[in-house]
N, C-alpha and C. Protein backbone atom coordinates (compact mmCIF):
# COMPACT_ATOMS: atom_id res chain seq x y z
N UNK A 1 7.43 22.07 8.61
CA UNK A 1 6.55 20.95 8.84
C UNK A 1 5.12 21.27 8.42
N UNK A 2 4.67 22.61 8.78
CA UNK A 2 2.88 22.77 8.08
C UNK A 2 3.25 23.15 6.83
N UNK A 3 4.32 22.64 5.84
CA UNK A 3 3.86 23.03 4.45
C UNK A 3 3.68 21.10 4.17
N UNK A 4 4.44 20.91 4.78
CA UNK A 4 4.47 19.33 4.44
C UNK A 4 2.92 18.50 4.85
N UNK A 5 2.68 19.28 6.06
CA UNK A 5 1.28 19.55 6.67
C UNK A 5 0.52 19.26 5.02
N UNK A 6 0.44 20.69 5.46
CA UNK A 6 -0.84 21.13 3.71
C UNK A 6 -0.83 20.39 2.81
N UNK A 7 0.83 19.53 2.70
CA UNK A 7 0.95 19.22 0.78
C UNK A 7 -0.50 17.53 1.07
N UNK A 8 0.18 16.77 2.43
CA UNK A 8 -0.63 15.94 2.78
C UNK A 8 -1.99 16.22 2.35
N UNK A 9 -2.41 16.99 3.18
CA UNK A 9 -3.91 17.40 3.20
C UNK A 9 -4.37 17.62 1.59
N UNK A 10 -3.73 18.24 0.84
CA UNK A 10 -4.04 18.67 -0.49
C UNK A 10 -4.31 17.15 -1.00
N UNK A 11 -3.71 15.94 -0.66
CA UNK A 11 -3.38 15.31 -1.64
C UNK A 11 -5.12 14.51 -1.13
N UNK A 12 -5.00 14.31 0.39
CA UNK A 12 -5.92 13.34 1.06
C UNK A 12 -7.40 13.66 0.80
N UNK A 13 -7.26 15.33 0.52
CA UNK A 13 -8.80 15.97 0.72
C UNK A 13 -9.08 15.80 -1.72
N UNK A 14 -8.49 14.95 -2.04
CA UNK A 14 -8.42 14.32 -3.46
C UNK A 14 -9.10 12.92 -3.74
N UNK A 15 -8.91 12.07 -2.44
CA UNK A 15 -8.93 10.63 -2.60
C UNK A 15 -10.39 10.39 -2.28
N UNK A 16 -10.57 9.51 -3.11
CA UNK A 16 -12.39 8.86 -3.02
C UNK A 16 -12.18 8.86 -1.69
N UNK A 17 -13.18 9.09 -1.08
CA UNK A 17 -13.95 8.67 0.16
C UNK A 17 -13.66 7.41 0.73
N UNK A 18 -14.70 6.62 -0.68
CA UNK A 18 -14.87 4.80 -0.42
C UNK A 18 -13.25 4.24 -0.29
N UNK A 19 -12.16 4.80 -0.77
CA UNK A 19 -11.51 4.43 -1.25
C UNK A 19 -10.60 2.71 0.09
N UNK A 20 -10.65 3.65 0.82
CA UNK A 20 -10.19 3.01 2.47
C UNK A 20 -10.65 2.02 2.56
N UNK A 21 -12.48 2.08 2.56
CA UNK A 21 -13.31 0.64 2.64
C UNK A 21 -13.10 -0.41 1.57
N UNK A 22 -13.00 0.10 0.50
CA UNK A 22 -12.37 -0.74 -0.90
C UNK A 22 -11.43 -1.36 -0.38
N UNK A 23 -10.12 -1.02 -0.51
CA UNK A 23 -9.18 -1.50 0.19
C UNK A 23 -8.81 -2.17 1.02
N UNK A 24 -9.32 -2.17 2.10
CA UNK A 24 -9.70 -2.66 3.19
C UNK A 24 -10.91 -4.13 3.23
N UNK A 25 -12.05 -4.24 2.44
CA UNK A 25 -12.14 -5.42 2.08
C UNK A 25 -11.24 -6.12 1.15
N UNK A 26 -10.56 -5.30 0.02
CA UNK A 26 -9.52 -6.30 -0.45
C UNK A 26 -8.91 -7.43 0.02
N UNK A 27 -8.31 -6.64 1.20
CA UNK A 27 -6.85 -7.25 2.19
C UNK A 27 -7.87 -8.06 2.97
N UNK A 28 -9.15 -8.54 3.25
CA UNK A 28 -9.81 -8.97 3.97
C UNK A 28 -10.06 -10.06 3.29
N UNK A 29 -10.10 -10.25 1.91
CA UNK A 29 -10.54 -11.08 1.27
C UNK A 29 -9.40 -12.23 0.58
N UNK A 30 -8.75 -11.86 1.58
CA UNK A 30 -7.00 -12.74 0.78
C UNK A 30 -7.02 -13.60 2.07
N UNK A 31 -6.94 -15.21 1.74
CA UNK A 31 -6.18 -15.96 2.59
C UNK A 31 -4.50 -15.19 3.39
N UNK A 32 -3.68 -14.85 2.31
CA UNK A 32 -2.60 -14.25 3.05
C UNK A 32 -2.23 -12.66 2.30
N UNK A 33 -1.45 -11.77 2.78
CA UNK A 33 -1.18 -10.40 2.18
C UNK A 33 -0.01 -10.75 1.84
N UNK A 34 0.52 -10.07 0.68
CA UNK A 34 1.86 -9.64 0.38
C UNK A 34 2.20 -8.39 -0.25
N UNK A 35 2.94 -7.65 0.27
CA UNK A 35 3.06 -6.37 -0.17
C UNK A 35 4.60 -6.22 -1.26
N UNK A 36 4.60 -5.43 -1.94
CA UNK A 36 5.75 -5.38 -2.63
C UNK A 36 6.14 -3.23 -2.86
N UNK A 37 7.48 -2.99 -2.88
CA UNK A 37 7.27 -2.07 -3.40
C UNK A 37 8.96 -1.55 -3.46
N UNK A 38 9.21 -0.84 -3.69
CA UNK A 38 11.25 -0.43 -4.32
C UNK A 38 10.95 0.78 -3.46
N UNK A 39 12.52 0.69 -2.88
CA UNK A 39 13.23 2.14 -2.39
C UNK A 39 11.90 2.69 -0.99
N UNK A 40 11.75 4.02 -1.38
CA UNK A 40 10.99 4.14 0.05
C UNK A 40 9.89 3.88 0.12
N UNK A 41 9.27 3.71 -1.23
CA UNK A 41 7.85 3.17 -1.29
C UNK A 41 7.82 1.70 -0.66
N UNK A 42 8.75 1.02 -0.73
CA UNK A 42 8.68 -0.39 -0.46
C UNK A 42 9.30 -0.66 1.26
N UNK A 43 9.56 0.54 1.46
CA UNK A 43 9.39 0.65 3.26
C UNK A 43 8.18 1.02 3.51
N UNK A 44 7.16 2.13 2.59
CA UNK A 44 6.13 2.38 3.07
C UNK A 44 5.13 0.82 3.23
N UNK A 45 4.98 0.28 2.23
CA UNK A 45 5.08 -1.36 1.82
C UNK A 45 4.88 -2.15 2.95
N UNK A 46 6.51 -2.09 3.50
CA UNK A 46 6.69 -3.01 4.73
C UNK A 46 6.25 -2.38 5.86
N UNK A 47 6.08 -0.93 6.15
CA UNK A 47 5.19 -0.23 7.23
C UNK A 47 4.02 -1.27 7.18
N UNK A 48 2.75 -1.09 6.17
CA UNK A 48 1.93 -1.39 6.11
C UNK A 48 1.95 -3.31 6.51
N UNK A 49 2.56 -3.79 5.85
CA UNK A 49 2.55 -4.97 6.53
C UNK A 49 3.21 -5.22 8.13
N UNK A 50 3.78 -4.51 8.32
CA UNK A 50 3.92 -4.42 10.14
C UNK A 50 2.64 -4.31 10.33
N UNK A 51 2.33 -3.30 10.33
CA UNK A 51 0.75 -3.38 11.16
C UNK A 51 0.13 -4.15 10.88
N UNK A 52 -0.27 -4.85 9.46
CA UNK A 52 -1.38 -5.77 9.65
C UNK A 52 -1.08 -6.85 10.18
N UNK A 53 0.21 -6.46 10.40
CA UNK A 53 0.66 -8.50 11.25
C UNK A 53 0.03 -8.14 12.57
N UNK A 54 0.81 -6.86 13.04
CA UNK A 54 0.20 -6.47 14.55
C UNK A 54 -1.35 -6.88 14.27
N UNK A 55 -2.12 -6.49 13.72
CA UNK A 55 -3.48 -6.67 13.98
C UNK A 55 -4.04 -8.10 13.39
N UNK A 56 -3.12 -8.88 13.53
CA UNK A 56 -3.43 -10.27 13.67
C UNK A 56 -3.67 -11.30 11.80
N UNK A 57 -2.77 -10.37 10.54
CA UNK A 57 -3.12 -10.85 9.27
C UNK A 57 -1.92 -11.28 9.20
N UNK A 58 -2.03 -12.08 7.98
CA UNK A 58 -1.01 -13.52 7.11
C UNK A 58 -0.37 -12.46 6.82
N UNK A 59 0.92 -12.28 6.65
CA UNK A 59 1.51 -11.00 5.53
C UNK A 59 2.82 -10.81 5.77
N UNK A 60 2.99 -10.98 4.39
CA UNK A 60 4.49 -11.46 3.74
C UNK A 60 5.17 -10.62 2.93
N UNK A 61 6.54 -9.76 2.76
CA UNK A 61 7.35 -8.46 2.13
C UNK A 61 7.72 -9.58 0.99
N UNK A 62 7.44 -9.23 -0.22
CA UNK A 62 7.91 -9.76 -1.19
C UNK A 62 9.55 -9.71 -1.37
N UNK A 63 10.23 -10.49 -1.63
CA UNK A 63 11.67 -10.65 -1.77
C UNK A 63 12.49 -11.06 -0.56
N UNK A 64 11.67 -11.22 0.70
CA UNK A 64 12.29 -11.41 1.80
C UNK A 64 12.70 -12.86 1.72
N UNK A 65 13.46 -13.48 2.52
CA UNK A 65 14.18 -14.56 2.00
C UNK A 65 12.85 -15.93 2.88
N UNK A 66 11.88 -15.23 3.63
CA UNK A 66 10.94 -16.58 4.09
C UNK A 66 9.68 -16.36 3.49
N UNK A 67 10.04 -15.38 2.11
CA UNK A 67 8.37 -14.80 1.69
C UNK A 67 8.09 -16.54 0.92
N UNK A 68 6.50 -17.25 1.47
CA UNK A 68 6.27 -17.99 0.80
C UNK A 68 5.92 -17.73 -0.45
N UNK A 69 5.37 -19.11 -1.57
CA UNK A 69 5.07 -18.46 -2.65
C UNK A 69 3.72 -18.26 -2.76
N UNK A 70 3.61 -17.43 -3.77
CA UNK A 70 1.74 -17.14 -4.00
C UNK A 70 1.03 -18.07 -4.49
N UNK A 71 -0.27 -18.11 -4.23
CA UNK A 71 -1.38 -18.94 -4.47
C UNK A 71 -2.42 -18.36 -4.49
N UNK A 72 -3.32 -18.81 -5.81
CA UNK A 72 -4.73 -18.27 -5.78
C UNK A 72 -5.25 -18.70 -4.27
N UNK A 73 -6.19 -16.91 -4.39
CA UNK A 73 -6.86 -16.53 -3.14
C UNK A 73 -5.60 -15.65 -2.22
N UNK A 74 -4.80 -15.23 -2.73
CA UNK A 74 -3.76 -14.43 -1.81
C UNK A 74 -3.94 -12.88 -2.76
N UNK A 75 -3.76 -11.92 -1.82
CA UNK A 75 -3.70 -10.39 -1.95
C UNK A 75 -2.65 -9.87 -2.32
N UNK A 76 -2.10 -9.03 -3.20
CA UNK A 76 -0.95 -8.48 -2.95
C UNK A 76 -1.25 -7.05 -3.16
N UNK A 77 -0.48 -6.05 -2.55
CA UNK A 77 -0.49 -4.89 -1.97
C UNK A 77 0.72 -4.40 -2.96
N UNK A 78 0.30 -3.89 -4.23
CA UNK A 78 1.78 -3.26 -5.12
C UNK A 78 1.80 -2.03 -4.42
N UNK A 79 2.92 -1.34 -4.27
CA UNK A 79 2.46 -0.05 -4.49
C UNK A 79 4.43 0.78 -5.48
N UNK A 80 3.83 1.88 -5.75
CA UNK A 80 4.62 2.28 -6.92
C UNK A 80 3.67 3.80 -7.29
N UNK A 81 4.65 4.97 -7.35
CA UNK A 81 3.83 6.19 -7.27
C UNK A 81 3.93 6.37 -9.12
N UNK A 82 4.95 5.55 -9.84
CA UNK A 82 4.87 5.97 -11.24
C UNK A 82 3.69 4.89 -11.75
N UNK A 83 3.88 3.92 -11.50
CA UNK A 83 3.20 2.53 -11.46
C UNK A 83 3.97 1.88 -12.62
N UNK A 84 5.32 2.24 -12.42
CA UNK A 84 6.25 1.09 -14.11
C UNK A 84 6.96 0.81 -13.20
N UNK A 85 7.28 0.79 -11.81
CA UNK A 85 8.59 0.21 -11.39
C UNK A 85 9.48 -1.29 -11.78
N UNK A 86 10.00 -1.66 -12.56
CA UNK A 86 9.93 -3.04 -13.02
C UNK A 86 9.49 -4.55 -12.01
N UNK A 87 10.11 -4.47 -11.31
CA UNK A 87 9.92 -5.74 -10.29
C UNK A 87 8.56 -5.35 -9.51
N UNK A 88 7.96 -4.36 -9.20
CA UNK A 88 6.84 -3.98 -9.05
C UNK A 88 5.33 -4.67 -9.61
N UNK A 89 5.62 -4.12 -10.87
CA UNK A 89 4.79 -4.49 -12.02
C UNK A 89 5.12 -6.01 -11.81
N UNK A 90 6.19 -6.49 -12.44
CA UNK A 90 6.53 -8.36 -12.65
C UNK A 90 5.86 -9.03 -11.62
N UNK A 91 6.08 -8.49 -10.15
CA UNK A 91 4.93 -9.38 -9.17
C UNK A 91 3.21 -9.07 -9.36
N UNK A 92 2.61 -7.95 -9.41
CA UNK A 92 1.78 -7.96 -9.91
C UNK A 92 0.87 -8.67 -11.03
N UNK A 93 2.19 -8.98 -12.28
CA UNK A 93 1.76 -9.64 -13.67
C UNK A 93 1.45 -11.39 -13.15
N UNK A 94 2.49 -11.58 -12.04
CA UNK A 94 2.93 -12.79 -11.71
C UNK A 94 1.28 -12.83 -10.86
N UNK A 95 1.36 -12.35 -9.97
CA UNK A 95 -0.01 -12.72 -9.26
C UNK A 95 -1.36 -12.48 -9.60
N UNK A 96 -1.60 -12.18 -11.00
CA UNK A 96 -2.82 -11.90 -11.30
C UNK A 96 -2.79 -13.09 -12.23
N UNK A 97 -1.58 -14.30 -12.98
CA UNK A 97 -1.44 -15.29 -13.60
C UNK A 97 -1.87 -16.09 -12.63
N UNK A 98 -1.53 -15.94 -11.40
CA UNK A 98 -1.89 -17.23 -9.98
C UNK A 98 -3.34 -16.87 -9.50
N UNK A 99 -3.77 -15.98 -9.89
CA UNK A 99 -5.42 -15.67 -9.59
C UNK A 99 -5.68 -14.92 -8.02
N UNK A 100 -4.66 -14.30 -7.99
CA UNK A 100 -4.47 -13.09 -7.17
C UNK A 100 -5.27 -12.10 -7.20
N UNK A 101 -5.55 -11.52 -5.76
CA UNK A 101 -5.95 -9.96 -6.13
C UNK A 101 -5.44 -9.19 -6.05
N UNK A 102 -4.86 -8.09 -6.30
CA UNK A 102 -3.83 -7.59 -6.68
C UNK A 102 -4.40 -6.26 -6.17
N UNK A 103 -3.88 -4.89 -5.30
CA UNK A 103 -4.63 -3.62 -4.64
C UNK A 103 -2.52 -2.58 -5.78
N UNK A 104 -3.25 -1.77 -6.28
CA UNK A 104 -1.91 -0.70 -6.83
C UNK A 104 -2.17 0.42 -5.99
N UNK A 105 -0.97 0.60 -5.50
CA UNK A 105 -1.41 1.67 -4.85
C UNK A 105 -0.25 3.09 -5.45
N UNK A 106 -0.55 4.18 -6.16
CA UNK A 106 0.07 4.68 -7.51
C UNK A 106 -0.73 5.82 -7.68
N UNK A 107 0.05 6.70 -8.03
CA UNK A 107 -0.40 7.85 -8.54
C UNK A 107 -1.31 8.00 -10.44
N UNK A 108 -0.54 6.72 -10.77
CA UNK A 108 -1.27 6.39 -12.11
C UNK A 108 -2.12 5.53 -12.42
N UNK A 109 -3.40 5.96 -13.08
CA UNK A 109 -4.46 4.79 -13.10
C UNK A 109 -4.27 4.38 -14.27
N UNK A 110 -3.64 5.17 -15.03
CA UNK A 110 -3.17 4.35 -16.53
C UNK A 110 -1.88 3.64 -16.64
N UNK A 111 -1.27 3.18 -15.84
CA UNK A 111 0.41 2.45 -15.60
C UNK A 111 0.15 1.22 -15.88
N UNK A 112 1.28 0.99 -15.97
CA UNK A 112 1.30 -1.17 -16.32
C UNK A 112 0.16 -1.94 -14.83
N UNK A 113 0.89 -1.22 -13.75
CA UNK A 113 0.49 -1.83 -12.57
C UNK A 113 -0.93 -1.83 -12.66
N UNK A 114 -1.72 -0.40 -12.74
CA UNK A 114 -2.16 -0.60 -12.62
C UNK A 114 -3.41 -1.57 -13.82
N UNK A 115 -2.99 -1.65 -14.72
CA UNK A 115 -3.61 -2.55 -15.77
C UNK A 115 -3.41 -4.04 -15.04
N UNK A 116 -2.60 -4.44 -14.37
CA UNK A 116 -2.52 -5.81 -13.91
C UNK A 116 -2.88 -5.74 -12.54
N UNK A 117 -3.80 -4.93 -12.09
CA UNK A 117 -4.74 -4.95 -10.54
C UNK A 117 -6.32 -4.73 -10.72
N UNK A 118 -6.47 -5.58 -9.35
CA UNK A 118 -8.48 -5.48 -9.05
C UNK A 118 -8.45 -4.23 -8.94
N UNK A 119 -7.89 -3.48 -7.83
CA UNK A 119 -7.92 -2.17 -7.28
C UNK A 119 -6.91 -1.58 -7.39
N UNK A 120 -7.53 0.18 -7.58
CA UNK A 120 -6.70 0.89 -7.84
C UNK A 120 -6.54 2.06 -6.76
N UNK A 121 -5.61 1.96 -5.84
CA UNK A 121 -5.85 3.01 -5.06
C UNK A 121 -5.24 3.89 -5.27
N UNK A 122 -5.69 5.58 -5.83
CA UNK A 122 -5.33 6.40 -6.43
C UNK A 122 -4.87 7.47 -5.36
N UNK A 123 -3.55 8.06 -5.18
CA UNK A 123 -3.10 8.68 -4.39
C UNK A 123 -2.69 10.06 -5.42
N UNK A 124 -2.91 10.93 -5.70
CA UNK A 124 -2.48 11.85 -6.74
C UNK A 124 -1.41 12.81 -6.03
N UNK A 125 -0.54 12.11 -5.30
CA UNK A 125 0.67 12.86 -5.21
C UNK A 125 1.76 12.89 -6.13
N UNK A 126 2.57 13.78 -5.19
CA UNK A 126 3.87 14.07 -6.25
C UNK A 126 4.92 12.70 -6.45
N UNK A 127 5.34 12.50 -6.97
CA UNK A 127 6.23 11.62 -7.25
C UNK A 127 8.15 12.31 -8.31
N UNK A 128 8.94 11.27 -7.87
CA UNK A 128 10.02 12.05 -8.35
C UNK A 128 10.03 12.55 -10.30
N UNK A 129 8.76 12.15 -10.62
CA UNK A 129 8.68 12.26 -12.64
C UNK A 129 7.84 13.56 -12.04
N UNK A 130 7.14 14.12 -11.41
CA UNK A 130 6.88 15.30 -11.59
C UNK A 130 5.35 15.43 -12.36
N UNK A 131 4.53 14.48 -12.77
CA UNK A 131 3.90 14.75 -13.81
C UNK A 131 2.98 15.55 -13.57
N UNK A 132 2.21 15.93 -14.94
CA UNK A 132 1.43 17.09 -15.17
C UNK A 132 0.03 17.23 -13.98
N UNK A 133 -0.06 16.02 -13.94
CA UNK A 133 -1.52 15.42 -13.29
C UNK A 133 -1.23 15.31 -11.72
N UNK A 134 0.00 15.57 -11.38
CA UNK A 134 0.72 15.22 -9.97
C UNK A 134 0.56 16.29 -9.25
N UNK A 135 0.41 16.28 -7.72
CA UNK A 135 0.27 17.30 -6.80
C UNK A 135 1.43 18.13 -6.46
N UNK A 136 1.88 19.38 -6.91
CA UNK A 136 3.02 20.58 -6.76
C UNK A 136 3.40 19.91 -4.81
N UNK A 137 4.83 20.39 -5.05
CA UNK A 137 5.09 19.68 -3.98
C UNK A 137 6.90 20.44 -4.14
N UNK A 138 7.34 20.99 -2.70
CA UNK A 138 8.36 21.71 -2.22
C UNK A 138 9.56 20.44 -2.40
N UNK A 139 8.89 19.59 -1.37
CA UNK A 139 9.91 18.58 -1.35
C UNK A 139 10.23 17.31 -2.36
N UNK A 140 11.72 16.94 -1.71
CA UNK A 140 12.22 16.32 -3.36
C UNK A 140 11.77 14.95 -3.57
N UNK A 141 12.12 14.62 -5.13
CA UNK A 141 11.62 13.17 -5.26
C UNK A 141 9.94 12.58 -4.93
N UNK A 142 9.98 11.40 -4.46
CA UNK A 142 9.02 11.15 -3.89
C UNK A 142 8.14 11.14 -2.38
N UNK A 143 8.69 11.88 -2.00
CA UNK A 143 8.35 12.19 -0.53
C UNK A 143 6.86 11.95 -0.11
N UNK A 144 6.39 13.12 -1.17
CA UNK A 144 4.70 13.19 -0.57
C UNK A 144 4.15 11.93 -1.21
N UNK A 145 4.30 11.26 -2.53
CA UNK A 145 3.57 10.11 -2.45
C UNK A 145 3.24 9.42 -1.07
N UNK A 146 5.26 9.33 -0.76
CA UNK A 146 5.40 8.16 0.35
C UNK A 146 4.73 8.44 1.21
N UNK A 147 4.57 9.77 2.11
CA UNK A 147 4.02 10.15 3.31
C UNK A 147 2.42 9.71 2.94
N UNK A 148 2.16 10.69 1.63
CA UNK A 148 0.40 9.92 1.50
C UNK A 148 0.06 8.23 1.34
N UNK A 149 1.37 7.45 1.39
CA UNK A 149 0.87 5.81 0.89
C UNK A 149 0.87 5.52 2.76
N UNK A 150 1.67 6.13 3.11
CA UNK A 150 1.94 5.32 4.78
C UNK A 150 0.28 5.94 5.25
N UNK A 151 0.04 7.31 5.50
CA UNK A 151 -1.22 7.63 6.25
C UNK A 151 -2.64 7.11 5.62
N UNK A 152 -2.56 6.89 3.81
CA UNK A 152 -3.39 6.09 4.01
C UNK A 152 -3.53 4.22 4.14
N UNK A 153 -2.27 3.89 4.04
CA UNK A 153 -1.90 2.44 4.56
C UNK A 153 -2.56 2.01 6.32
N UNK A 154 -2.77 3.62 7.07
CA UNK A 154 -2.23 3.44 8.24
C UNK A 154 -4.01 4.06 7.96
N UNK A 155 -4.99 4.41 7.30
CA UNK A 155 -6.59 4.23 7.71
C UNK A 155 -6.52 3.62 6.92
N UNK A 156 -6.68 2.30 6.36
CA UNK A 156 -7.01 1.40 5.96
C UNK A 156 -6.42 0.16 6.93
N UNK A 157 -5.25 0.18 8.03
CA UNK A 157 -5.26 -0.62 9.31
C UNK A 157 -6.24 -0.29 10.12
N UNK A 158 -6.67 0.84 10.08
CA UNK A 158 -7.44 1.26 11.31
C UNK A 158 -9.19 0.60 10.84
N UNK A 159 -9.26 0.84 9.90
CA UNK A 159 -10.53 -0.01 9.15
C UNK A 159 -10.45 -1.52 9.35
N UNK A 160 -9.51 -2.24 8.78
CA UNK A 160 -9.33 -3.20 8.78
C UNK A 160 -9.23 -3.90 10.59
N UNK A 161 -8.25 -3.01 11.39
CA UNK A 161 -8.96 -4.02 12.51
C UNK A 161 -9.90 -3.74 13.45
N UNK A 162 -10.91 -2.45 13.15
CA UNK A 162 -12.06 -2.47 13.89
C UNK A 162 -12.93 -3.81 12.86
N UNK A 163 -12.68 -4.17 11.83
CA UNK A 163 -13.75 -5.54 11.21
C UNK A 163 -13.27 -6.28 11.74
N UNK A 164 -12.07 -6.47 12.37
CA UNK A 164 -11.46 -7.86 12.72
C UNK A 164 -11.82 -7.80 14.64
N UNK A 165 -12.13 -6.63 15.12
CA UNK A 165 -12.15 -6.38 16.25
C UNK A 165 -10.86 -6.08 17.48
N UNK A 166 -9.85 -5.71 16.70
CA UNK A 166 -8.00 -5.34 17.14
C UNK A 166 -8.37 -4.30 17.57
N UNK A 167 -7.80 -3.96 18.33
CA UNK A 167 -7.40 -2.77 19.18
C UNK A 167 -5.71 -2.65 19.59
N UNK A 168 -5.47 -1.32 20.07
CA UNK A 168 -4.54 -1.22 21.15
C UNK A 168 -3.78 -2.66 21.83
N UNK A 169 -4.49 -2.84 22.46
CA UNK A 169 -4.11 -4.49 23.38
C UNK A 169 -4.32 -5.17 22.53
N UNK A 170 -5.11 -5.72 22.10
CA UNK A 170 -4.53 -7.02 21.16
C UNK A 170 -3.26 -7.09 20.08
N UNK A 171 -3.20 -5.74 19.43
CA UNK A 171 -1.76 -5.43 18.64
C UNK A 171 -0.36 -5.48 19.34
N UNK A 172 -1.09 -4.95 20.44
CA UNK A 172 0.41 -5.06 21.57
C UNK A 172 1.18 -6.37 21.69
N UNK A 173 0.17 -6.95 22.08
CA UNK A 173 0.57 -8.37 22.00
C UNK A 173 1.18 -9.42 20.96
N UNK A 174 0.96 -8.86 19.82
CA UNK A 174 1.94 -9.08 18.43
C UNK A 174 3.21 -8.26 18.41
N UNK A 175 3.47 -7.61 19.34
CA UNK A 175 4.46 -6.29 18.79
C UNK A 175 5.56 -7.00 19.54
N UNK A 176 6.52 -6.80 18.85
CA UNK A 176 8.32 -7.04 19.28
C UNK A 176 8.02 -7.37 21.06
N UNK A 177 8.76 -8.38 21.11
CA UNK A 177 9.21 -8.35 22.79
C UNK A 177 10.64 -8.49 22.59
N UNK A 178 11.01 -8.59 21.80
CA UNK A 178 12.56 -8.97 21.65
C UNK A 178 13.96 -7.05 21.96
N UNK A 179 12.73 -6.46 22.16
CA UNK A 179 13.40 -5.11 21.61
C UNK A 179 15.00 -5.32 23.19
């Protein structure tokens, strides 16, 4: 667990600073969120939109069968650690045609995705291509991207609802009663 520890830290003690606050007005600046993303990235994806529902935002998993459709002034949240994932990219292309803002969240600042986003949130982890520019990493596939997209998905909630004024108790109160 402290190598998985470190690989985190290696990747986090990499990322702009601003990067959180960027971000974080993004998703602030969208009538509604929609996140999109394949395989475990696109659980990290739907992590991130759990919470911002908990903390009281519009926000919708792309492909889900009640996702409405997009409209200028809506956010979408790609994320993708190669940044070519196909259906990835296609919502992205799609919502920057509807006058979307579009946040990539990707290990590549030169990828399709990210050519079809406002923001680029640059995570320089490992991913399963391995690349040259990518953070060395024990474990397989894409692991450490994923772990680095959820912790920083998860300070950029924590940003996002001290502006909105969420806490503890007010999230609670969005959270499952059905369990």
């Amino acid at each position: 667990m402290n190598t998985i520890l470190q690989e985190i830290q290696g990747v986090v003690d990499q990322i702009d600073p601003g990067l959180v606050e960027a971000v974080t007005e993004h998703v602030q600046s969208g009538k509604r969120i929609f996140v999109v993303g394949e395989g475990r990235s696109g659980f990290m994806a739907k992590s991130f939109a759990m919470r911002l529902m908990h903390l009281g935002a519009t926000v919708f998993v792309v492909g889900e069968t009640i996702t409405p459709a997009l409209k200028s002034g809506d956010v979408v949240a790609a994320v993708s650690g190669s940044g070519t994932t196909k259906s990835v990219v296609n919502t992205a292309k799609k919502a920057r045609e509807l006058e979307c803002r579009v946040i990539a969240i990707t290990t590549r600042t030169d990828s399709e995705l990210a050519d079809y986003s406002t923001l680029v949130a640059h995570l320089p982890a490992a991913t399963k291509y391995r690349g040259e520019d990518e953070a060395a990493s024990v474990q397989p596939l894409g692991s450490l991207f994923d772990q680095c997209v959820h912790v920083f998905c998860d300070a950029v909630c924590l940003s996002y609802g001290a502006k909105q004024t969420e806490n503890n108790e007010s999230a609670f109160m969005r959270h499952s009663n059905l369990e």
